[in-house]
PDB file of N, CA and C in Angstrom:
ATOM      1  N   UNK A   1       0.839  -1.178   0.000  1.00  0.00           N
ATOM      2  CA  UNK A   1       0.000   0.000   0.000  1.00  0.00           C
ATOM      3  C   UNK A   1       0.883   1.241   0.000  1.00  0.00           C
ATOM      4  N   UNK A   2       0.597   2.191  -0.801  1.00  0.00           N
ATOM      5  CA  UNK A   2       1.465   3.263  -0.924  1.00  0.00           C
ATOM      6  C   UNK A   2       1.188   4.618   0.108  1.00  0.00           C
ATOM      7  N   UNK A   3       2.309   4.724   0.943  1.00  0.00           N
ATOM      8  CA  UNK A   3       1.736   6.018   2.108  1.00  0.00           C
ATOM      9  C   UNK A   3       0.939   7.206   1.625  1.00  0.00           C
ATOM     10  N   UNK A   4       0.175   7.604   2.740  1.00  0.00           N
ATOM     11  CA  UNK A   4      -0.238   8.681   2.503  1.00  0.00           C
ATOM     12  C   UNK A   4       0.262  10.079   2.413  1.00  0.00           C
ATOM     13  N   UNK A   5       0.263  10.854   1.339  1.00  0.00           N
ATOM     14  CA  UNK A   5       1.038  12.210   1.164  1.00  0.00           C
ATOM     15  C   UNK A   5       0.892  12.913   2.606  1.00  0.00           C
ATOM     16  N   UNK A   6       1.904  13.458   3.200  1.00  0.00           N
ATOM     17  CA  UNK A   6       2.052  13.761   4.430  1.00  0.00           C
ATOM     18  C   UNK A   6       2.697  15.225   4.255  1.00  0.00           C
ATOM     19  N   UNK A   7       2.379  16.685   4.388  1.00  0.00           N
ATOM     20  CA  UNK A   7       3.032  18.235   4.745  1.00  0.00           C
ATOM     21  C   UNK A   7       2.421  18.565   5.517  1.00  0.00           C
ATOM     22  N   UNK A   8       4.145  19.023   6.077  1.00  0.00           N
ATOM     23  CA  UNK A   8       4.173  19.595   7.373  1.00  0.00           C
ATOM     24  C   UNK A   8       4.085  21.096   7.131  1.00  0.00           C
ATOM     25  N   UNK A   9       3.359  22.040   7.998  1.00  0.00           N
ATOM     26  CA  UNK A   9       4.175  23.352   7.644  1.00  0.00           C
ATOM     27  C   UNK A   9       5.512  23.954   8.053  1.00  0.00           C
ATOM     28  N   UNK A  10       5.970  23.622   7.088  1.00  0.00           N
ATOM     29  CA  UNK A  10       7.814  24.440   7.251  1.00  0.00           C
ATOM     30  C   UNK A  10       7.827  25.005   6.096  1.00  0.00           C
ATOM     31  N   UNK A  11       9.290  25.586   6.270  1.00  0.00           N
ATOM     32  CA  UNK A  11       9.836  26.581   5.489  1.00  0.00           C
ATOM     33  C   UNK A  11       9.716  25.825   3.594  1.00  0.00           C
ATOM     34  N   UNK A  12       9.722  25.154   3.831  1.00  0.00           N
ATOM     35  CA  UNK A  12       9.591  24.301   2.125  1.00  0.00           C
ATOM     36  C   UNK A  12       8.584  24.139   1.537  1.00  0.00           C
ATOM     37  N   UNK A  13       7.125  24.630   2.105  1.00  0.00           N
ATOM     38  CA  UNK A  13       5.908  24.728   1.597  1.00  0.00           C
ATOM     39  C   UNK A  13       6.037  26.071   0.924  1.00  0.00           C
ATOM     40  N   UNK A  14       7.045  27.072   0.928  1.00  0.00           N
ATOM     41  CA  UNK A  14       6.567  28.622   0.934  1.00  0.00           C
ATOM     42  C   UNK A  14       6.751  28.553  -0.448  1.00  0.00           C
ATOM     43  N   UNK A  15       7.220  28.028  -1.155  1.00  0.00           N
ATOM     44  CA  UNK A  15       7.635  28.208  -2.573  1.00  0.00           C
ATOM     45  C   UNK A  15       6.498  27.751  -3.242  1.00  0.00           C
ATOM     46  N   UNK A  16       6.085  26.032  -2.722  1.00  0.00           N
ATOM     47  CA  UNK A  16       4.699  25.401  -3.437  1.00  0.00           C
ATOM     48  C   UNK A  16       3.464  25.993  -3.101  1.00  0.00           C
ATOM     49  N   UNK A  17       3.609  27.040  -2.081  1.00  0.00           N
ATOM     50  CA  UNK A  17       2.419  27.579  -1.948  1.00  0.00           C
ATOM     51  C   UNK A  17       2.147  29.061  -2.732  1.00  0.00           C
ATOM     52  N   UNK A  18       3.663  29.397  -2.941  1.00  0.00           N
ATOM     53  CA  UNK A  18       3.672  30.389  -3.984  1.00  0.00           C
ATOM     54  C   UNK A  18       3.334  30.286  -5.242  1.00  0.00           C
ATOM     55  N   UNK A  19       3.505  28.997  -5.892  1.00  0.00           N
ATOM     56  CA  UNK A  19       3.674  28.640  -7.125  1.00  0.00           C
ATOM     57  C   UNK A  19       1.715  28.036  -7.318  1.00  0.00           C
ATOM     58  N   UNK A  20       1.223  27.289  -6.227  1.00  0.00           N
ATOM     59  CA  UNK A  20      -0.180  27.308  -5.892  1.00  0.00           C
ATOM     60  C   UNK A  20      -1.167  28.248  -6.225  1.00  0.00           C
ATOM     61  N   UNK A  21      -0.509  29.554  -5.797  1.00  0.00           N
ATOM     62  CA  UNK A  21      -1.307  30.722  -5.963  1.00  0.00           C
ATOM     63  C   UNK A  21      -1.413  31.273  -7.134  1.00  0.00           C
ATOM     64  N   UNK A  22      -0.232  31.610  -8.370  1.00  0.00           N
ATOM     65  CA  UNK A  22      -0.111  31.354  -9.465  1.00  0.00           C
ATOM     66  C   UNK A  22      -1.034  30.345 -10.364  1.00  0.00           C
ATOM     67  N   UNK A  23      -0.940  29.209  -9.439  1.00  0.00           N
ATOM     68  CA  UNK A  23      -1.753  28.269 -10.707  1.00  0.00           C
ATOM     69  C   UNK A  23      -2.732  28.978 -10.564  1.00  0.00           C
ATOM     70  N   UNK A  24      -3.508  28.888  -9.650  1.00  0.00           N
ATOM     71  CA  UNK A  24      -4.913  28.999  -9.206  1.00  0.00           C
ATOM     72  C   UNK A  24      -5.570  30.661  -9.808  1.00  0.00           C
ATOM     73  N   UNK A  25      -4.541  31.363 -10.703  1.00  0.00           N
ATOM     74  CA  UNK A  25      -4.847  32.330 -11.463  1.00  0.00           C
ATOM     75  C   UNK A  25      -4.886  33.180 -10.329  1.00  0.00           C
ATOM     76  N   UNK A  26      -3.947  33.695  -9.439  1.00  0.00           N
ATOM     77  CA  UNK A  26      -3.381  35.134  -8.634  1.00  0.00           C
ATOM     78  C   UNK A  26      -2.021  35.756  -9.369  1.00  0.00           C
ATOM     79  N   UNK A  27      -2.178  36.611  -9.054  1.00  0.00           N
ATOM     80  CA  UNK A  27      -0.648  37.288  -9.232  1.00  0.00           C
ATOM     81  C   UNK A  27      -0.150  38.018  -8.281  1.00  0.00           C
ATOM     82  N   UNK A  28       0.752  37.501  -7.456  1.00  0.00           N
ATOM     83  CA  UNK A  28       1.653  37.526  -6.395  1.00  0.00           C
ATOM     84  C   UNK A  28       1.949  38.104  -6.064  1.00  0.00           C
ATOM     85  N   UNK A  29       2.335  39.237  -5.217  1.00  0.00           N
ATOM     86  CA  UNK A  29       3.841  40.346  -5.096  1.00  0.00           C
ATOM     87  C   UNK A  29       4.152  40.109  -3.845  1.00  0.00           C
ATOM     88  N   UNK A  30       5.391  40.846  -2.921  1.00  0.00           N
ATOM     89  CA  UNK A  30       6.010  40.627  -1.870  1.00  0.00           C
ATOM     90  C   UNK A  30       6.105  42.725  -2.201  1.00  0.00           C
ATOM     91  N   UNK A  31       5.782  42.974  -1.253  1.00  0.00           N
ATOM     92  CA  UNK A  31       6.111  44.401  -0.713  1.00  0.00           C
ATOM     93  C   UNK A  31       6.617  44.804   0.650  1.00  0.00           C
ATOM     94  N   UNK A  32       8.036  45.687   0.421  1.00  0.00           N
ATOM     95  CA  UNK A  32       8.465  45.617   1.943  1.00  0.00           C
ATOM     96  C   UNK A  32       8.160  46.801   2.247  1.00  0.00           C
ATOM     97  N   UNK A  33       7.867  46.861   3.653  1.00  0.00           N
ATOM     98  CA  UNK A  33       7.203  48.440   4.546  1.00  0.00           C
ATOM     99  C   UNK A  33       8.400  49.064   5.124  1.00  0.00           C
ATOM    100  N   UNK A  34       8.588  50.220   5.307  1.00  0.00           N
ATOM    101  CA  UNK A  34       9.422  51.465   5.795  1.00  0.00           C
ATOM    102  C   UNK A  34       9.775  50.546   7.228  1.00  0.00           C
ATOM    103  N   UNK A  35       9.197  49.652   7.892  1.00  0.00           N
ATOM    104  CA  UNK A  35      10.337  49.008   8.687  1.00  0.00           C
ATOM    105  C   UNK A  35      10.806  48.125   8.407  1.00  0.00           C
ATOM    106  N   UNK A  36      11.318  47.653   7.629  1.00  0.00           N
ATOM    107  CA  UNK A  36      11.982  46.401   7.110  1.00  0.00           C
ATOM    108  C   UNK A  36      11.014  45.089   6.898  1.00  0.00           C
ATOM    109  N   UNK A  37      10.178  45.085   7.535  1.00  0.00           N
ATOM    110  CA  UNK A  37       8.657  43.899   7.253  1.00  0.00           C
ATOM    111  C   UNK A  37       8.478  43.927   6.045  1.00  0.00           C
ATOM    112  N   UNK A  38       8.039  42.652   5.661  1.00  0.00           N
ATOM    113  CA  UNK A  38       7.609  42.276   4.305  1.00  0.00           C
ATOM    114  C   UNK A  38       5.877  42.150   4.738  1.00  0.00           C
ATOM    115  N   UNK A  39       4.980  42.439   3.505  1.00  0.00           N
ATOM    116  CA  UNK A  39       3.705  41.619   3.268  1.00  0.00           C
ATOM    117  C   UNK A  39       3.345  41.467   2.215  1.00  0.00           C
ATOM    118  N   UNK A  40       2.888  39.989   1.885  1.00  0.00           N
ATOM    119  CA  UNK A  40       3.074  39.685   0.276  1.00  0.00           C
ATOM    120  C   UNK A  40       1.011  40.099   0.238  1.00  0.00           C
ATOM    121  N   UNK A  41       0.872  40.023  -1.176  1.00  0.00           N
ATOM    122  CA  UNK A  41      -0.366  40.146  -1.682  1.00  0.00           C
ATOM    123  C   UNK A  41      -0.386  39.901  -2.819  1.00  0.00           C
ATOM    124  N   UNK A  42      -1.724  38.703  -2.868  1.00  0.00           N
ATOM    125  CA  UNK A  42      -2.474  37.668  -4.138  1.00  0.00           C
ATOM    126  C   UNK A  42      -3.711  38.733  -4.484  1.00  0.00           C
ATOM    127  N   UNK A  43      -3.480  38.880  -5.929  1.00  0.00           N
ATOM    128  CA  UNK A  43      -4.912  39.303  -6.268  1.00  0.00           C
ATOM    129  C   UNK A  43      -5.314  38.698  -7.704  1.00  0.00           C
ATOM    130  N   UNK A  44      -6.676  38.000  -7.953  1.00  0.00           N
ATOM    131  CA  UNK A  44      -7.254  37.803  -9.089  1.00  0.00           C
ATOM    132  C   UNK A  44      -8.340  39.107  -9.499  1.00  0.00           C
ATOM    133  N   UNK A  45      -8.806  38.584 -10.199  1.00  0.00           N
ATOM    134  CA  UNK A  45      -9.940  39.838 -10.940  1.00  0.00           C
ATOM    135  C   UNK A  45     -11.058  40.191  -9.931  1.00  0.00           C
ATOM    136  N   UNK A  46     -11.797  39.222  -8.397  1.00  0.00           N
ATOM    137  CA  UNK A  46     -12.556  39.795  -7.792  1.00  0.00           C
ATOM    138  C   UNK A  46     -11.621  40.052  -6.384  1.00  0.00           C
ATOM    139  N   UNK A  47     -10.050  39.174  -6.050  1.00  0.00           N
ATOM    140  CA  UNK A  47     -10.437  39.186  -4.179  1.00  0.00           C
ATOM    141  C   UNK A  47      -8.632  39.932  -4.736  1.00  0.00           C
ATOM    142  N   UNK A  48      -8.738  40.653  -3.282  1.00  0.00           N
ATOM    143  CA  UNK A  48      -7.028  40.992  -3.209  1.00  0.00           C
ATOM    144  C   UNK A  48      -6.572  40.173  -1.368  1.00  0.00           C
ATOM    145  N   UNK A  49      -5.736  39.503  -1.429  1.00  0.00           N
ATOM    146  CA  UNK A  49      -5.322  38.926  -0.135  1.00  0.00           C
ATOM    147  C   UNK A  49      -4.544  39.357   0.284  1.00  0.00           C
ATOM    148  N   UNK A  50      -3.833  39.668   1.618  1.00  0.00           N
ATOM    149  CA  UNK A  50      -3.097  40.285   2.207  1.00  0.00           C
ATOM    150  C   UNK A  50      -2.562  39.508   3.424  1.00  0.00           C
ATOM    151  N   UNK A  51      -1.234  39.050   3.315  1.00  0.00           N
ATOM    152  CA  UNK A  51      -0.760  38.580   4.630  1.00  0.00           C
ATOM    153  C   UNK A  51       0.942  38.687   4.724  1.00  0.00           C
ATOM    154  N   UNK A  52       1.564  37.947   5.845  1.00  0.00           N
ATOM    155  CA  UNK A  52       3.146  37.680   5.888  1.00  0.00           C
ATOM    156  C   UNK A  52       3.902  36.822   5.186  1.00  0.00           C
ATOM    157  N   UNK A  53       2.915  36.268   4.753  1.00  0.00           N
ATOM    158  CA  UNK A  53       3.423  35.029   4.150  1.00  0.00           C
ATOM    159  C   UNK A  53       3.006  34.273   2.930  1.00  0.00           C
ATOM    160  N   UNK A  54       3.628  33.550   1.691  1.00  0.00           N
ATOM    161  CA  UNK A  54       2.488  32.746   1.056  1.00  0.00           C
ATOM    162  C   UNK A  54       1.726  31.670   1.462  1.00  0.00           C
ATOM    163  N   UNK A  55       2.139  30.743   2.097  1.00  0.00           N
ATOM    164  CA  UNK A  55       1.280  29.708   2.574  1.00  0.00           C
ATOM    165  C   UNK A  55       0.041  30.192   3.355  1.00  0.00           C
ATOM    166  N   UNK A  56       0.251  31.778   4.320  1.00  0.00           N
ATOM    167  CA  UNK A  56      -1.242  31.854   4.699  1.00  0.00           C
ATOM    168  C   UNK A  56      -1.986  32.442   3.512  1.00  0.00           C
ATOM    169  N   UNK A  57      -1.453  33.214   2.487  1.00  0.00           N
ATOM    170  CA  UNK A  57      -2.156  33.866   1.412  1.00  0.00           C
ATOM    171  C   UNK A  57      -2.212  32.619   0.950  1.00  0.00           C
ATOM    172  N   UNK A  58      -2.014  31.348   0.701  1.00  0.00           N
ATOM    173  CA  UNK A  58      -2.845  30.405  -0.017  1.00  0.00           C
ATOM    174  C   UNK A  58      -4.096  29.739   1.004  1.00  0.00           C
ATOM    175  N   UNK A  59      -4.040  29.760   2.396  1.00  0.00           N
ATOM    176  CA  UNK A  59      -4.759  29.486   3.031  1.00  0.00           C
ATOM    177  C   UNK A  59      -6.159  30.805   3.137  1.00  0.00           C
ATOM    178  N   UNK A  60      -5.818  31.789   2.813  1.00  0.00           N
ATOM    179  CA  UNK A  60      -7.265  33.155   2.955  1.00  0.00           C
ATOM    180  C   UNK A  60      -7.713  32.571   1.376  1.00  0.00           C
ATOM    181  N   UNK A  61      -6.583  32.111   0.507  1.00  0.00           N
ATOM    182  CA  UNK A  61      -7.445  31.992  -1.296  1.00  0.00           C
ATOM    183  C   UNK A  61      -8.269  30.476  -0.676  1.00  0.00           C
ATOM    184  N   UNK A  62      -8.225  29.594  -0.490  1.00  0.00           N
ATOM    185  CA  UNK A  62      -8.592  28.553  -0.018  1.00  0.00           C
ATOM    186  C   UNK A  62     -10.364  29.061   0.757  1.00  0.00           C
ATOM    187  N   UNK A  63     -10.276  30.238   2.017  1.00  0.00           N
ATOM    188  CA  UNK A  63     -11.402  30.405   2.401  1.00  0.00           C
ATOM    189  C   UNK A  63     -12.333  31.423   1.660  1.00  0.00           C
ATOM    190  N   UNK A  64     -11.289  32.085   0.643  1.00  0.00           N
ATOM    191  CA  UNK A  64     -12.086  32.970  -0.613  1.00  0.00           C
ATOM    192  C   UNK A  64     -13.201  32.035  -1.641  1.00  0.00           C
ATOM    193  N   UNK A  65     -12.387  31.323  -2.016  1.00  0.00           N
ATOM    194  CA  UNK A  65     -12.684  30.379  -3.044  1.00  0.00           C
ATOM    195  C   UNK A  65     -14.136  29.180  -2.035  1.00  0.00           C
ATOM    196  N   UNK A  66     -13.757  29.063  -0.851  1.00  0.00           N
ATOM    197  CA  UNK A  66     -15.083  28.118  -0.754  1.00  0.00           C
ATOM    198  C   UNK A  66     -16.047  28.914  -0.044  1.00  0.00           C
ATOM    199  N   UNK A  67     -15.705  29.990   0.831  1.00  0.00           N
ATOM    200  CA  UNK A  67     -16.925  30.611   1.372  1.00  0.00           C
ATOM    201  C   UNK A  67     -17.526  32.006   0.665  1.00  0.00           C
ATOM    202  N   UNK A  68     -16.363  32.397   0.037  1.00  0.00           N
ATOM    203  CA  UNK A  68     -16.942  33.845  -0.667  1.00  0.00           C
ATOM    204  C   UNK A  68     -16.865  34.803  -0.092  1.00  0.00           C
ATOM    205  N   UNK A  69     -18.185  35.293  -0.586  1.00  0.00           N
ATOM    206  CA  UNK A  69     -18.532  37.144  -0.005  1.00  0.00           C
ATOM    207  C   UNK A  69     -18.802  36.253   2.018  1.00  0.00           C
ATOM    208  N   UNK A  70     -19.644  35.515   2.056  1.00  0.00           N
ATOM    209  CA  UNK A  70     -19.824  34.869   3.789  1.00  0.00           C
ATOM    210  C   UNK A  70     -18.432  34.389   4.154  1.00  0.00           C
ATOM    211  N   UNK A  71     -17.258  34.961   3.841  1.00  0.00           N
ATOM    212  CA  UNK A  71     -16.486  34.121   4.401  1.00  0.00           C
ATOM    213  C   UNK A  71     -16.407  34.138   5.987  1.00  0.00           C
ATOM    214  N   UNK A  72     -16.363  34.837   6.598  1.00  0.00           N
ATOM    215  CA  UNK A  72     -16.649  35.099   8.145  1.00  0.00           C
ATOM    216  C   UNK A  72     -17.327  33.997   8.581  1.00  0.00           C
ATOM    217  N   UNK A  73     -17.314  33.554   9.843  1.00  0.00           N
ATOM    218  CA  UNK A  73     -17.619  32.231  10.557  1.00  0.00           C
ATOM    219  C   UNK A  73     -19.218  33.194  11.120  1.00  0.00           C
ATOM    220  N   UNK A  74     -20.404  32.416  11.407  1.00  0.00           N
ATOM    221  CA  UNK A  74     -21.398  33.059  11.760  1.00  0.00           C
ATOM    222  C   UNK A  74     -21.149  32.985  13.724  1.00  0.00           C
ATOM    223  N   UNK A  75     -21.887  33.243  14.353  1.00  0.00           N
ATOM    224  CA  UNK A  75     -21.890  32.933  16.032  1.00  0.00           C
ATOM    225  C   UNK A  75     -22.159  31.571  16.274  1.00  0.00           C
ATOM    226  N   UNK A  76     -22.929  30.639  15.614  1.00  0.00           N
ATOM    227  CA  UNK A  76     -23.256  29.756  15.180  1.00  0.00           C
ATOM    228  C   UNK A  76     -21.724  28.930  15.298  1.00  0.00           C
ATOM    229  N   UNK A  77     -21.335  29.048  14.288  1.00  0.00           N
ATOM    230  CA  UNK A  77     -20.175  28.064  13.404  1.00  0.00           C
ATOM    231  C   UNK A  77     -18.840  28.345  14.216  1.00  0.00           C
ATOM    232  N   UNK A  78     -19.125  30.007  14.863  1.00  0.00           N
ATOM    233  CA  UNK A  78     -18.124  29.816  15.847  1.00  0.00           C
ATOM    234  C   UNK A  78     -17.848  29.305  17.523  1.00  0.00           C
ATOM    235  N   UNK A  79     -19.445  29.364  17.951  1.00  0.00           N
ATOM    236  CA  UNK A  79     -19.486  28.444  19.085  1.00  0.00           C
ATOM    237  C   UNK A  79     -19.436  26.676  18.898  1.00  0.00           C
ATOM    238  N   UNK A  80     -19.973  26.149  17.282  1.00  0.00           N
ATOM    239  CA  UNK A  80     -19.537  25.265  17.343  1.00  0.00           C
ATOM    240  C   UNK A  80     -18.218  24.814  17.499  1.00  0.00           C
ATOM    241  N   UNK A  81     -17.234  25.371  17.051  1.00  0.00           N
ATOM    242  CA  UNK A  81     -15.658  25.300  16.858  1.00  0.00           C
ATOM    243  C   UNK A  81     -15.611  25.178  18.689  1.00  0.00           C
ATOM    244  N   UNK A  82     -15.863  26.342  19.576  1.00  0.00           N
ATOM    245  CA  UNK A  82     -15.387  26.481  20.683  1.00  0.00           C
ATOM    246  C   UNK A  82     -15.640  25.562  21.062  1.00  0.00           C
ATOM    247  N   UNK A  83     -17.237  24.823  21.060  1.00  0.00           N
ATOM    248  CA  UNK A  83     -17.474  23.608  21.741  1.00  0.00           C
ATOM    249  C   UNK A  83     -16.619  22.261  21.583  1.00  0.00           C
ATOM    250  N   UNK A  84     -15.984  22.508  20.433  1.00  0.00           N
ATOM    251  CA  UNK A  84     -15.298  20.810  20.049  1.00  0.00           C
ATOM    252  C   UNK A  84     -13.560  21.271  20.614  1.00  0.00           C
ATOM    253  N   UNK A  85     -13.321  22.403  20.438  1.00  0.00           N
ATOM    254  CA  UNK A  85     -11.617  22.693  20.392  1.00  0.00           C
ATOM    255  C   UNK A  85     -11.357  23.334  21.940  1.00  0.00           C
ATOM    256  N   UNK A  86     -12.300  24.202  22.366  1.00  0.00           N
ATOM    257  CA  UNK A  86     -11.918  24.959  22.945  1.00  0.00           C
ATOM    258  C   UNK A  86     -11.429  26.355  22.598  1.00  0.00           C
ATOM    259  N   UNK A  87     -11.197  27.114  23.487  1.00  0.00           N
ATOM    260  CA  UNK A  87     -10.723  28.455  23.158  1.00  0.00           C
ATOM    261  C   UNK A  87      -9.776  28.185  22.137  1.00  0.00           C
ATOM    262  N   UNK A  88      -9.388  28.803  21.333  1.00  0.00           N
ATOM    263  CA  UNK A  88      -8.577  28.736  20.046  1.00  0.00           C
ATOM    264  C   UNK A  88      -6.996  29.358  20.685  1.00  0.00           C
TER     265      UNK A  88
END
């Protein structure tokens, strides 16, 4: 039986998650701020994403793409979470 594909998040996802975002029809940039911080940003023709990193900008395209304009968790969906996890 052949294992199951197994990623971790480390530093070696940042490239496939860059190259992810690309497929998935974004176009990428990395912009650095007047203090030396970087924040990259994905934008297609409706969403622009904004974060530190690519792997979380492939993780906000991920909740773009399945929840949309509702992407926000309702009170609902977020007391369910609390009830199973706990405080986050």
């Amino acid at each position: 039986m052949k294992p199951k594909l197994k990623i971790a998040g480390a530093g070696n996802v940042v490239v496939p998650a860059f190259l992810t975002l690309r497929q998935r029809g974004y176009t990428v940039r990395r912009e650095r701020r007047a203090d030396g911080a970087q924040t990259w940003v994905a934008q297609n023709g409706t969403v622009e994403l904004v974060s530190d990193d690519p792997v979380t900008l492939l993780s906000l395209a991920a909740i773009a793409e399945t929840r949309g304009e509702q992407w926000r968790a309702s009170d609902a969906e977020i007391q369910t979470f609390l009830d199973e996890y706990g405080a986050a």
